[in-house]
Protein backbone atom coordinates (compact mmCIF):
# COMPACT_ATOMS: atom_id res chain seq x y z
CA UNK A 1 1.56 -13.81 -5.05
CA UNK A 2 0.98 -10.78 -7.02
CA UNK A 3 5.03 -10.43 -7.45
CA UNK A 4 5.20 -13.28 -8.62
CA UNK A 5 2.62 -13.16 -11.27
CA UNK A 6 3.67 -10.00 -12.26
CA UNK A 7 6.94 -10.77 -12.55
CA UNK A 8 6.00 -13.67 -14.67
CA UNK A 9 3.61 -11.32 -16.88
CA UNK A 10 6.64 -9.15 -17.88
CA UNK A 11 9.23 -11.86 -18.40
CA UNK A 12 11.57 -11.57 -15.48
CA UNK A 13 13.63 -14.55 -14.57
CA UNK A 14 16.02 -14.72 -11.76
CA UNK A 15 18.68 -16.79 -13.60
CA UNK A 16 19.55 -14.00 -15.91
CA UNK A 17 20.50 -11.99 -12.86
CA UNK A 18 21.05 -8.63 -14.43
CA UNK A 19 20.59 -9.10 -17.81
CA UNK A 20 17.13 -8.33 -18.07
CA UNK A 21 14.99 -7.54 -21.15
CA UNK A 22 13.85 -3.70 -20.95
CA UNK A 23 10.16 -5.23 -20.68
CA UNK A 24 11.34 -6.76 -17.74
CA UNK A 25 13.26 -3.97 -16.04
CA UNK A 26 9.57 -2.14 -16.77
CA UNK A 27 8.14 -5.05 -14.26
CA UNK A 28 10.03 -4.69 -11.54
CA UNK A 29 10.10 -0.74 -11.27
CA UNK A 30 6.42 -1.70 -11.63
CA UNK A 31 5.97 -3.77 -8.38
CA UNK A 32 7.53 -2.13 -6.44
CA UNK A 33 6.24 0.99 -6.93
CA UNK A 34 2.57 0.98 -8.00
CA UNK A 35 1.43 -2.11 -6.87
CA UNK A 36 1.95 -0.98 -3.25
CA UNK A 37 0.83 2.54 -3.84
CA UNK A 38 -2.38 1.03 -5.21
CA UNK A 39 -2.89 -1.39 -2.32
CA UNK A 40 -1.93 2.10 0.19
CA UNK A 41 -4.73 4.07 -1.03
CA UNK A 42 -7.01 1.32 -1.00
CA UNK A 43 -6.12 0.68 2.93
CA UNK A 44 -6.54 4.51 3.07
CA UNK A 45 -10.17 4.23 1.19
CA UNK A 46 -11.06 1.57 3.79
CA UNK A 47 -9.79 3.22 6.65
CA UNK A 48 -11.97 5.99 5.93
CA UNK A 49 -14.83 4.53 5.25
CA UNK A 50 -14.98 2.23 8.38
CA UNK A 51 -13.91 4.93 10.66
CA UNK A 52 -16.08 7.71 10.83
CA UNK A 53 -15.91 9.78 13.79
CA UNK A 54 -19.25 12.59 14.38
CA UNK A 55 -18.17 16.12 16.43
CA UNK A 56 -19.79 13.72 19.54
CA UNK A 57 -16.86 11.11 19.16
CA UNK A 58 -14.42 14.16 18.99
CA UNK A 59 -15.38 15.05 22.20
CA UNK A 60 -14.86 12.21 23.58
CA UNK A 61 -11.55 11.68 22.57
CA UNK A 62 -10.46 14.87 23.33
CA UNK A 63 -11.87 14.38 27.23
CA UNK A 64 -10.16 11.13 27.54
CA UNK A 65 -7.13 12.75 25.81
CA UNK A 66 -7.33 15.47 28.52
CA UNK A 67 -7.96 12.82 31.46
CA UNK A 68 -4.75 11.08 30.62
CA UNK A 69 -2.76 14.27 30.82
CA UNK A 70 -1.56 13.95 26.99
């Protein structure tokens, strides 16, 4: 959904096949390379906001860690 509205922002149509407008040629670098950077770093911002581990929870890990023989 967000392709396709971007695309649509920046003029890109399909039927022209490679004869794209510059503007256009602009959109597509643009999806696919800073819309998904944008939505990785805000899964990484998430990620480390939900999963916050203390020394205790270290310690844990590593124990079950050295349990399993890894």
């Amino acid at each position: 959904l967000i392709f396709a509205f971007a695309w649509g922002f920046f003029g890109y149509e399909p039927a022209k096949g490679p004869n794209q407008t510059d503007l256009a040629k602009f959109g597509l670098q643009f999806t696919m390379s800073i819309i998904p950077f944008v939505i990785t770093i805000i899964g990484i911002g998430i990620f480390i906001i939900m999963y916050q581990i203390d020394q205790e929870g270290a310690l844990a890990n590593k124990r079950k860690l050295l349990e399993l023989g890894i």
